[in-house]
C-alpha atoms as a PDB file:
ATOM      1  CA  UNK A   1       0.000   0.000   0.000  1.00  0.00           C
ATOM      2  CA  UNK A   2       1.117   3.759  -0.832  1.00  0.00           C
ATOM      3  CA  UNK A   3       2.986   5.649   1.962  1.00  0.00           C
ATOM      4  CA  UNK A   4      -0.388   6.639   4.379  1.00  0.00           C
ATOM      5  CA  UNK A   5       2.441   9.605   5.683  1.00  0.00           C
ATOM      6  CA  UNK A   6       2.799  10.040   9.644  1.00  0.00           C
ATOM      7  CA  UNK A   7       1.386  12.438  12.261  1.00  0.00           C
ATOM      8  CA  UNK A   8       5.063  13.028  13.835  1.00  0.00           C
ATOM      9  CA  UNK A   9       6.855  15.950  13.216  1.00  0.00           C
ATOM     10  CA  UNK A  10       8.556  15.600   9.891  1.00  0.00           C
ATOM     11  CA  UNK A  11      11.318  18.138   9.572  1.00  0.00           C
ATOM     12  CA  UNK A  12      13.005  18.047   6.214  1.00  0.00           C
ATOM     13  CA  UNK A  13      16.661  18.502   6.023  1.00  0.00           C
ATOM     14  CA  UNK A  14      17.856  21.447   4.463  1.00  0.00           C
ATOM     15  CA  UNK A  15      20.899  21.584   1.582  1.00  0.00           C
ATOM     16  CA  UNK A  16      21.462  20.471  -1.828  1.00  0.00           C
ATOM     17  CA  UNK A  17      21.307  16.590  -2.869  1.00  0.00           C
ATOM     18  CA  UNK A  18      24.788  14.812  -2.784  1.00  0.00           C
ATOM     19  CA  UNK A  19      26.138  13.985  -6.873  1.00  0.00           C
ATOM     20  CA  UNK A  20      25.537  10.481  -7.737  1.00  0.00           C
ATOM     21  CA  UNK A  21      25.448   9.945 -11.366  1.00  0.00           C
ATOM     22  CA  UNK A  22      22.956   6.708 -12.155  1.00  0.00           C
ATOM     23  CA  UNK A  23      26.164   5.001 -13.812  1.00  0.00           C
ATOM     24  CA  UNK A  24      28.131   2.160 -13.517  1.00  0.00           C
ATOM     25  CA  UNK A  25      31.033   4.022 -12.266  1.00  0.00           C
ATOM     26  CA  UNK A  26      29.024   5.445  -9.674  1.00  0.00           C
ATOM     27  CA  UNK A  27      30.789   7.956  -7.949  1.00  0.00           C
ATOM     28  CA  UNK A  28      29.859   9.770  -4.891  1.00  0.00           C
ATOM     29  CA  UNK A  29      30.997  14.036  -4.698  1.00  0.00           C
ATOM     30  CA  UNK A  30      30.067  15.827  -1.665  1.00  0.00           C
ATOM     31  CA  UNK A  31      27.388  18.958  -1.956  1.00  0.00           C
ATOM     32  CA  UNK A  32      29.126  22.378  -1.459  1.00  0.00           C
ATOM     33  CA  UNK A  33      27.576  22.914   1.563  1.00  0.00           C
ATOM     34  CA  UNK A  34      28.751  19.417   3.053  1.00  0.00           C
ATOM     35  CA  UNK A  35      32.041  20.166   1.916  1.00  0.00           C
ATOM     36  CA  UNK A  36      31.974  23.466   3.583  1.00  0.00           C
ATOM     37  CA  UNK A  37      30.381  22.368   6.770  1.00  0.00           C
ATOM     38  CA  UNK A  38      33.110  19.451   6.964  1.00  0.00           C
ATOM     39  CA  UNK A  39      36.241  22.197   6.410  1.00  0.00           C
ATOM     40  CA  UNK A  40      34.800  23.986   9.332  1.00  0.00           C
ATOM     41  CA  UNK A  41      34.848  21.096  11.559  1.00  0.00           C
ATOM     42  CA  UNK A  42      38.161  20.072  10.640  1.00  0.00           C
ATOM     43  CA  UNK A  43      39.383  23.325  11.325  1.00  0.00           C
ATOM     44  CA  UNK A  44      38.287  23.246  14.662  1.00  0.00           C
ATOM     45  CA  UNK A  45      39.316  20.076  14.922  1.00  0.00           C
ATOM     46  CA  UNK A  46      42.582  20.675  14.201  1.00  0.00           C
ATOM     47  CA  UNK A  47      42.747  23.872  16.384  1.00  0.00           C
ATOM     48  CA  UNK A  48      41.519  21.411  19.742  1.00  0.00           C
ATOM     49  CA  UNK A  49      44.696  18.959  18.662  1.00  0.00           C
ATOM     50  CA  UNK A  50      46.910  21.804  18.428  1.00  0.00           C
ATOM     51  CA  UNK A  51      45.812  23.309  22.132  1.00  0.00           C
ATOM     52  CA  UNK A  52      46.254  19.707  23.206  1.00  0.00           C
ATOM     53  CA  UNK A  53      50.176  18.976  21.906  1.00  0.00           C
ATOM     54  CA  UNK A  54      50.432  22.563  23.509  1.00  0.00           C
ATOM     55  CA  UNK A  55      49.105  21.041  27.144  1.00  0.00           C
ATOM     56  CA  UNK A  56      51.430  18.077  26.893  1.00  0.00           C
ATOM     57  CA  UNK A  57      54.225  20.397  26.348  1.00  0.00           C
ATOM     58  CA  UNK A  58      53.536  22.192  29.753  1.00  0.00           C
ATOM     59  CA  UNK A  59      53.269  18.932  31.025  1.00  0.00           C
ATOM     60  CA  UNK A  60      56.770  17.658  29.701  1.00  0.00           C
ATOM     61  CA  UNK A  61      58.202  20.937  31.097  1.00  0.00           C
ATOM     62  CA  UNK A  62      56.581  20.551  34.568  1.00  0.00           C
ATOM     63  CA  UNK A  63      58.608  17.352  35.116  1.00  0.00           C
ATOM     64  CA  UNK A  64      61.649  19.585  35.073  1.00  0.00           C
ATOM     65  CA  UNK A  65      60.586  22.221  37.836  1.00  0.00           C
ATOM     66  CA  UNK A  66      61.381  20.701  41.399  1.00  0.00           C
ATOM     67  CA  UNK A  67      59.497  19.877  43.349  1.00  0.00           C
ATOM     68  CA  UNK A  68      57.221  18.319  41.094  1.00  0.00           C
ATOM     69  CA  UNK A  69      54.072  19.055  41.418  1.00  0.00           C
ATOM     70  CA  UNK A  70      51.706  15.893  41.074  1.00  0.00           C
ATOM     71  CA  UNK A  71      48.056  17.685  41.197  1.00  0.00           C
ATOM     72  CA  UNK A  72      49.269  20.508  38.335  1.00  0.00           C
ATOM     73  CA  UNK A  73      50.510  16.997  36.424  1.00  0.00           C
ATOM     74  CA  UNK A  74      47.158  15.402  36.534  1.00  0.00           C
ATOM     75  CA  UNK A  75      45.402  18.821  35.557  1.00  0.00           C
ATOM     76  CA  UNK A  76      47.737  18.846  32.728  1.00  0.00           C
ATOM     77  CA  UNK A  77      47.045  15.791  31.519  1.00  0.00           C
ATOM     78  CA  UNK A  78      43.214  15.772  32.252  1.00  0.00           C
ATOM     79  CA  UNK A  79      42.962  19.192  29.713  1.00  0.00           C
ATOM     80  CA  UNK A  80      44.773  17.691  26.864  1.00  0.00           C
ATOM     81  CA  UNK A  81      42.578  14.549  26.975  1.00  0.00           C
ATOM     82  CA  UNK A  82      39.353  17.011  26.581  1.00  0.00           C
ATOM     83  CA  UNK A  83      41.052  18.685  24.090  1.00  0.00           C
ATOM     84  CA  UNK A  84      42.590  15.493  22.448  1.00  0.00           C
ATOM     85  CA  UNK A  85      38.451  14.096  22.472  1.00  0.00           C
ATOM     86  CA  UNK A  86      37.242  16.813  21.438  1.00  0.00           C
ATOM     87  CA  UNK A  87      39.552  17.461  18.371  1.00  0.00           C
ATOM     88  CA  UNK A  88      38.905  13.751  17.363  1.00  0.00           C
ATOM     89  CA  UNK A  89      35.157  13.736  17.429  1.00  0.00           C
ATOM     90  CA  UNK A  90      34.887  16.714  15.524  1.00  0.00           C
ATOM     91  CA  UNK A  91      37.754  15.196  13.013  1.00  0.00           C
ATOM     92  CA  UNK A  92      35.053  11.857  12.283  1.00  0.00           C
ATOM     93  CA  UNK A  93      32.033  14.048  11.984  1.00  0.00           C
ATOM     94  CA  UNK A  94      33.886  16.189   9.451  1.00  0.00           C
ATOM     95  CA  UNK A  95      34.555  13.012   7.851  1.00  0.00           C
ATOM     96  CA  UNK A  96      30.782  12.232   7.829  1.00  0.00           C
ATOM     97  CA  UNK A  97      30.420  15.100   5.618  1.00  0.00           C
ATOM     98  CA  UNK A  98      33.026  14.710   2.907  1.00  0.00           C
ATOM     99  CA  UNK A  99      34.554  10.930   3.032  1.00  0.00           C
ATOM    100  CA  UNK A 100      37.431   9.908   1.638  1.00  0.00           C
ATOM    101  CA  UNK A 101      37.840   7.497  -0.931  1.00  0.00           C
ATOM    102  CA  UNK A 102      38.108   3.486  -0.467  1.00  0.00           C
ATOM    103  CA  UNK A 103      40.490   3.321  -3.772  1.00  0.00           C
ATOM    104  CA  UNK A 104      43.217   5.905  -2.244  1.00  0.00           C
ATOM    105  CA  UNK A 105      44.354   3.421   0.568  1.00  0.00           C
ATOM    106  CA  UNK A 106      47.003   5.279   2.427  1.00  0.00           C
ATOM    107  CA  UNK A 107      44.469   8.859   2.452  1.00  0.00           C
ATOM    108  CA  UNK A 108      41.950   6.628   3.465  1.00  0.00           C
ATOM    109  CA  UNK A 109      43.802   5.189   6.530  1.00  0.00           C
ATOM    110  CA  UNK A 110      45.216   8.580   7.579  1.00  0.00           C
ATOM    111  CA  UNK A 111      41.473  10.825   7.118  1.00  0.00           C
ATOM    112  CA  UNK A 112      39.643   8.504   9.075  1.00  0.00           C
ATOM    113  CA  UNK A 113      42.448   7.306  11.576  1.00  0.00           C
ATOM    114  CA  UNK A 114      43.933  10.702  11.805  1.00  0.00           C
ATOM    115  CA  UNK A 115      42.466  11.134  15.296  1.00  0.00           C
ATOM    116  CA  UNK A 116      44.389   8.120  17.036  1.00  0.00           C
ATOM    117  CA  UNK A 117      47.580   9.270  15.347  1.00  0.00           C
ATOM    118  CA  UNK A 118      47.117  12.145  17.180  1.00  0.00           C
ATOM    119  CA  UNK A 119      46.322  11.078  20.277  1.00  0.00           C
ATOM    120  CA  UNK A 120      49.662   9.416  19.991  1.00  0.00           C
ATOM    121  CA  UNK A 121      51.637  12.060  19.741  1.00  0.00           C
ATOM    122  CA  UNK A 122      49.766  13.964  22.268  1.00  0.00           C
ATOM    123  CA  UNK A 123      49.800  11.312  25.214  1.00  0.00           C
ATOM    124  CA  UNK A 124      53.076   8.765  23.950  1.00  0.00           C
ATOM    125  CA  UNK A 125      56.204  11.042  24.682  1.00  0.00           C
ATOM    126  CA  UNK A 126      54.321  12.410  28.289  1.00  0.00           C
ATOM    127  CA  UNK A 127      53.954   8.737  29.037  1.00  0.00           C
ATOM    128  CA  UNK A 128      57.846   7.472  28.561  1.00  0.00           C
ATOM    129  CA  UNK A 129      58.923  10.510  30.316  1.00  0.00           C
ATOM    130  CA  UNK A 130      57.130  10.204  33.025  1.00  0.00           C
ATOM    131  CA  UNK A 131      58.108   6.189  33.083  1.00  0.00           C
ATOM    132  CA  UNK A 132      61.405   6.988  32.888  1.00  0.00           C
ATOM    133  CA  UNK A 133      61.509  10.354  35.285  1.00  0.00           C
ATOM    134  CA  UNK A 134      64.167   9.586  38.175  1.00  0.00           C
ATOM    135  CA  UNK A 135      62.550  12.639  39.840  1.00  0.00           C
ATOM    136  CA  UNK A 136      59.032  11.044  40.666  1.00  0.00           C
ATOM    137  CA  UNK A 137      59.177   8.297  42.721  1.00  0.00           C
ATOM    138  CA  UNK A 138      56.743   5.391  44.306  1.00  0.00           C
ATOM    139  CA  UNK A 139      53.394   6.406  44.612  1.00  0.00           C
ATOM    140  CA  UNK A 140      53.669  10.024  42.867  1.00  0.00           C
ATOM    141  CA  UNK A 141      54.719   8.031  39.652  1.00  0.00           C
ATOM    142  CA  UNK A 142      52.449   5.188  39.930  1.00  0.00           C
ATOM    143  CA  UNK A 143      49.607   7.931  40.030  1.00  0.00           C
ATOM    144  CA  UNK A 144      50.633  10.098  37.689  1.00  0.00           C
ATOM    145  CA  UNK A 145      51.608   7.580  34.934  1.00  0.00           C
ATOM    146  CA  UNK A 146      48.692   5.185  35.490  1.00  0.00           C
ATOM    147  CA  UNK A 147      46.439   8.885  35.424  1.00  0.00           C
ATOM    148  CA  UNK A 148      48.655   9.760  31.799  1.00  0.00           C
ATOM    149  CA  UNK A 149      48.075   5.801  30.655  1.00  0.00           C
ATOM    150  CA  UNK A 150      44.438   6.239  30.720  1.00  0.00           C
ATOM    151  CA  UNK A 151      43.995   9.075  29.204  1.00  0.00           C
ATOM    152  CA  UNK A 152      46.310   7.498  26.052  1.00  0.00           C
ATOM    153  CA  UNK A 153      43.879   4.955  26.034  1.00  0.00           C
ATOM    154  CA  UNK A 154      40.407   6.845  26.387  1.00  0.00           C
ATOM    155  CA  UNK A 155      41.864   9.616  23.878  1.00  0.00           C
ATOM    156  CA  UNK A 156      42.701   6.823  21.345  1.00  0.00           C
ATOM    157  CA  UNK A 157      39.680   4.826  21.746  1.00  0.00           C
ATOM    158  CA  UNK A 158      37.982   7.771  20.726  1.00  0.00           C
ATOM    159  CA  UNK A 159      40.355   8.672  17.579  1.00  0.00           C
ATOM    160  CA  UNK A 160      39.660   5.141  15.924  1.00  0.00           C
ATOM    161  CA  UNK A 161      37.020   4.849  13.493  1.00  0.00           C
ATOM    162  CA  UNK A 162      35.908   1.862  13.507  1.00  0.00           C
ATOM    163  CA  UNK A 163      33.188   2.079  10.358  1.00  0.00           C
ATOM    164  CA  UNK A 164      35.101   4.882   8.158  1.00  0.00           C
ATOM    165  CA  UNK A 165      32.938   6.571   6.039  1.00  0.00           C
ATOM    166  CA  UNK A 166      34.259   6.427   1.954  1.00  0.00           C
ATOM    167  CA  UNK A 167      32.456   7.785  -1.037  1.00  0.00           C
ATOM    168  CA  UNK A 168      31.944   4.272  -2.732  1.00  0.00           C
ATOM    169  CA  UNK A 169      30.233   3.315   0.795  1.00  0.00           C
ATOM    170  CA  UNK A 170      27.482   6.181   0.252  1.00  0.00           C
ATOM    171  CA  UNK A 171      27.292   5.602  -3.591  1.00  0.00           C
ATOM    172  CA  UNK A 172      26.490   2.344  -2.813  1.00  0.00           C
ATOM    173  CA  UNK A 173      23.691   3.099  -0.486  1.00  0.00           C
ATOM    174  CA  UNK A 174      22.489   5.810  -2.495  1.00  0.00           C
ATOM    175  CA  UNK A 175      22.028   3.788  -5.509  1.00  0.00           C
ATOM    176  CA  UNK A 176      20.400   0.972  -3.660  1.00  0.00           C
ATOM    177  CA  UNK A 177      17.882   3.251  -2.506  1.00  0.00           C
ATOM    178  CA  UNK A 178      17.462   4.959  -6.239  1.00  0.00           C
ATOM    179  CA  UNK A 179      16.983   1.614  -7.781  1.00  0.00           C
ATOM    180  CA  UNK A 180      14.521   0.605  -5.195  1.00  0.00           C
ATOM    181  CA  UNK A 181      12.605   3.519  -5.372  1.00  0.00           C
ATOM    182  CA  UNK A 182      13.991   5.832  -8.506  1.00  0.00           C
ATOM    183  CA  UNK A 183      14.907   8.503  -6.111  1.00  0.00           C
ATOM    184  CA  UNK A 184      17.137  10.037  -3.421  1.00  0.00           C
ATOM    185  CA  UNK A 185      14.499  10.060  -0.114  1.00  0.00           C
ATOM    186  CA  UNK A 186      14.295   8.573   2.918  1.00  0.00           C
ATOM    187  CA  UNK A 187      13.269   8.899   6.544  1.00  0.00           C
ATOM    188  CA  UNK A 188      15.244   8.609  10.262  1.00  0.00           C
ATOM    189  CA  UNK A 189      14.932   9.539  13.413  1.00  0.00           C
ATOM    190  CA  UNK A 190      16.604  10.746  16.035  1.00  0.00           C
ATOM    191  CA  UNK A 191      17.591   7.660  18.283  1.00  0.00           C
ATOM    192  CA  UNK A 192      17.093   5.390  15.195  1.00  0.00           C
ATOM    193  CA  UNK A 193      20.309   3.021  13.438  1.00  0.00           C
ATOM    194  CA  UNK A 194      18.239   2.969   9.767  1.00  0.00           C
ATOM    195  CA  UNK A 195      17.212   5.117   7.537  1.00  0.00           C
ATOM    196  CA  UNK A 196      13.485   4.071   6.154  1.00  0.00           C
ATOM    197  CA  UNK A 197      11.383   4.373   2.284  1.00  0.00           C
ATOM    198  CA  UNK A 198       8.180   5.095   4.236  1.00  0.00           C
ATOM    199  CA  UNK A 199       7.090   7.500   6.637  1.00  0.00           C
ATOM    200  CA  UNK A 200       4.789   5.280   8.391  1.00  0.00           C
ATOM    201  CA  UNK A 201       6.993   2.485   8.857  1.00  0.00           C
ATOM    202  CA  UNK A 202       5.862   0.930  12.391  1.00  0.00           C
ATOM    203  CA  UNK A 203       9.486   1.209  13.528  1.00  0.00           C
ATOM    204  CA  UNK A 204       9.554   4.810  13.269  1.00  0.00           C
ATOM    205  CA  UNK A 205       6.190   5.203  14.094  1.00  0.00           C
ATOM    206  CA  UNK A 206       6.278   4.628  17.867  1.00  0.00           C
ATOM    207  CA  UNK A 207       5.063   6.585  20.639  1.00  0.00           C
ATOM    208  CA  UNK A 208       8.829   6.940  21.647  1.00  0.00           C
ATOM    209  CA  UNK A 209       9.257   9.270  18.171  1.00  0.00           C
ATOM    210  CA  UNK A 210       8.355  12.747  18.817  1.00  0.00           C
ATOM    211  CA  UNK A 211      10.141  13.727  15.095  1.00  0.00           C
ATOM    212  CA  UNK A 212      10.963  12.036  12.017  1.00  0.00           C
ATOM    213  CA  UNK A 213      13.716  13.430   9.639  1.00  0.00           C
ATOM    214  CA  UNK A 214      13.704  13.038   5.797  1.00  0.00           C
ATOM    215  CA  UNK A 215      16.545  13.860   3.542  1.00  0.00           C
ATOM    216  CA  UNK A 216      19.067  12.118   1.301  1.00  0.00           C
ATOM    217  CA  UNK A 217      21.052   9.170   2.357  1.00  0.00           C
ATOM    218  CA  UNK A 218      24.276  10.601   2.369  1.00  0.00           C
ATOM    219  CA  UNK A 219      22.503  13.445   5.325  1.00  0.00           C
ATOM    220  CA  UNK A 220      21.020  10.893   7.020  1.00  0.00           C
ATOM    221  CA  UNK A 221      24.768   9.279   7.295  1.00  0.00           C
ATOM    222  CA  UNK A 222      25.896  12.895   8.077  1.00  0.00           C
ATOM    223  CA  UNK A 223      23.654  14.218  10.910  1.00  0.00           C
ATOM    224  CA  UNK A 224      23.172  10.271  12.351  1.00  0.00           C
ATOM    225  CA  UNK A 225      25.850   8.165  10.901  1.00  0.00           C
ATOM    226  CA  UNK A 226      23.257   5.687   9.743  1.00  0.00           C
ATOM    227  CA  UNK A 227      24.434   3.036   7.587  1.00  0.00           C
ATOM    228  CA  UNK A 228      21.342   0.549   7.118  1.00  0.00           C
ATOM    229  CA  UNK A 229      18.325   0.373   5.039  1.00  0.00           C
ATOM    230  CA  UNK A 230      15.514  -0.860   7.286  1.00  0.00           C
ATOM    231  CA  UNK A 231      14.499  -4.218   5.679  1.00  0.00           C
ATOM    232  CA  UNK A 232      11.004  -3.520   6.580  1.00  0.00           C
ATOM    233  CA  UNK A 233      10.949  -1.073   4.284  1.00  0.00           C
ATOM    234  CA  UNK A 234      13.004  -2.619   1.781  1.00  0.00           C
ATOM    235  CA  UNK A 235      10.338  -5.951   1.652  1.00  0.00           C
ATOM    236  CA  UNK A 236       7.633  -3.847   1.547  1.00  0.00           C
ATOM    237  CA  UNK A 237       8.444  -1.775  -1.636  1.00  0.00           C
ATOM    238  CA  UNK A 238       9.498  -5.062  -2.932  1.00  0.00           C
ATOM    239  CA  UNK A 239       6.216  -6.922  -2.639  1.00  0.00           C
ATOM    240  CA  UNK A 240       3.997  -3.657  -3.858  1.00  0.00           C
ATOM    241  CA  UNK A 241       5.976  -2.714  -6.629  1.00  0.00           C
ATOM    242  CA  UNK A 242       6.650  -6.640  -7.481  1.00  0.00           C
ATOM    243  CA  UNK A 243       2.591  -7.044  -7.557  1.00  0.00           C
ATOM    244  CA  UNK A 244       2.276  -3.792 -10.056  1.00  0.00           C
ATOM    245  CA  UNK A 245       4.588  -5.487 -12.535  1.00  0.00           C
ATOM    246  CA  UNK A 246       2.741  -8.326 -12.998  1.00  0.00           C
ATOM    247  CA  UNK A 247       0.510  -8.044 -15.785  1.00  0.00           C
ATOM    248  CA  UNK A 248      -3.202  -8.863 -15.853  1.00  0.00           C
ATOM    249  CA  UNK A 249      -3.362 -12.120 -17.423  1.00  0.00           C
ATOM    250  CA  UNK A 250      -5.714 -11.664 -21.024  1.00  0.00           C
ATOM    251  CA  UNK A 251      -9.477 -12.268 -21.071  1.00  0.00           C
ATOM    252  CA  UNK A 252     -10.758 -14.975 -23.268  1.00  0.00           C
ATOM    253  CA  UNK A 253     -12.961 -13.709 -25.823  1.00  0.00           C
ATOM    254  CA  UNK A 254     -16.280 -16.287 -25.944  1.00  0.00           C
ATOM    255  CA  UNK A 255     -17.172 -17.463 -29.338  1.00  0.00           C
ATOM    256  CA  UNK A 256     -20.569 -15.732 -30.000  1.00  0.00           C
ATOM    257  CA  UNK A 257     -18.615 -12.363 -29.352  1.00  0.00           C
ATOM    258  CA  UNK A 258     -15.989 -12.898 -32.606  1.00  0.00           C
ATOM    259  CA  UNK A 259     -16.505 -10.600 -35.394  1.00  0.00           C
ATOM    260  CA  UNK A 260     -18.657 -11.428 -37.939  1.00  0.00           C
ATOM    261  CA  UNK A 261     -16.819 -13.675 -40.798  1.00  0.00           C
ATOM    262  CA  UNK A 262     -14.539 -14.875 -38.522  1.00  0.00           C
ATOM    263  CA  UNK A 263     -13.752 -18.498 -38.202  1.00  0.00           C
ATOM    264  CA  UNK A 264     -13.893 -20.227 -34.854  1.00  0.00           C
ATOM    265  CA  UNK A 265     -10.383 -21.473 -33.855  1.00  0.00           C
ATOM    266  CA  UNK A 266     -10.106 -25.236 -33.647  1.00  0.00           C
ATOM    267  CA  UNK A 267      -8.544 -26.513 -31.032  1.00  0.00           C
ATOM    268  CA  UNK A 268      -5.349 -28.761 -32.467  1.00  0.00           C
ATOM    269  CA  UNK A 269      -4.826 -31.904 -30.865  1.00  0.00           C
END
């Protein structure tokens, strides 16, 4: 059955439709304004790393002023994780926006990995000098190392990407979606992991959704980082549009209704 719509909010998302040229070398190319909102956040992105090399040079300079002082240490090393975190999530969302592409494998790495590279060189260097510091001692390095440790970890965690966007990966998806439907459109939500052909598809019609989203599937993957069409959906286009193909099969015409001079066919056995 045709889309019945939805009595949620529907809010469309704004901007121009992502290239995809129905080809066999489909390629995917970024709108302007994705491109643009992507070098912002990469800009900032970059600006957070910087501020956070910066902290672990205070840091590295600390351990030479005696005494040492262990709770300016930990406060040093507690702002350049936040900056460190900060830089990197801002770094994969930027990504979201203009991906890289699979068939460049060393760009590819770097762009979406970029942000754990960087959290080495912001956290590595504090931690071996702080290993190997003859100045701290006992519990005053045990704290302070385990505190600098942790904060390698967390801000690394948090630099992987561990489902890289890439241009082919949205082509893919878009055209999947165009051949199902011969357009561009779907629907999200919020909280949701798919992105949906119908606006009154029960899983997005809950009483938990307060606002459904429609857009392209390269903004849905954008704003939500949703990867999946919802197979609901999928099966249901399937079946209705499956159905509509089939043609009607023909009506026998009955013998007294043949035209006039006509012969009646014989059956041949």
């Amino acid at each position: 059955m045709p889309d019945k719509g939805t009595k949620k909010k529907l809010t469309h998302v704004e901007g121009e439709a992502a290239s995809s040229p129905a080809a066999e070398a489909r390629t995917f190319v970024p709108a302007p304004e994705s491109k643009a909102k992507a070098g912002k956040f990469r800009l900032f992105a970059v600006l957070s790393w910087i501020v956070a090399i910066g902290l672990e040079v205070a840091a590295i300079l600390q351990l030479r002023v005696q005494p040492i002082k262990t709770w300016l240490l930990i406060v040093l090393i507690a702002a350049d994780l936040v900056f460190a975190v900060i830089g990197n999530l801002l770094w994969k969302k930027a990504n979201r926006f203009d991906p890289a592409s699979e068939k460049q494998k060393v760009r590819f790495f770097v762009q979406n990995q970029l942000g754990a590279i960087i959290a080495v060189i912001a956290f590595l260097p504090l931690v071996l000098l702080i290993l190997t510091n003859k100045d701290l001692k006992g519990k005053q390095k045990g704290l302070v190392g385990a505190v600098a440790v942790v904060a390698l970890l967390i801000a690394g965690f948090t630099g992987i990407d561990f489902n890289p966007p890439s241009q082919e990966q949205y082509a893919q998806q878009t055209a999947q979606v165009e051949q199902l439907t011969g357009q561009n459109h779907v629907y999200w939500t919020k909280s949701g992991s798919k992105y949906h052909l119908y606006s009154d598809c029960q899983h997005i019609n809950t009483s938990k959704t307060d606002e459904i989203f429609e857009g392209t599937v390269a903004q849905a993957r954008e704003l939500k980082n949703i990867t999946e069409l919802c197979k609901t959906c999928e099966a249901r286009w399937t079946k209705e549009h499956a159905a509509a193909e089939v043609p009607a099969p023909a009506a026998e015409v009955p013998a007294t209704e043949l035209p006039a001079g006509e012969p009646v066919p014989v059956p041949v056995n």
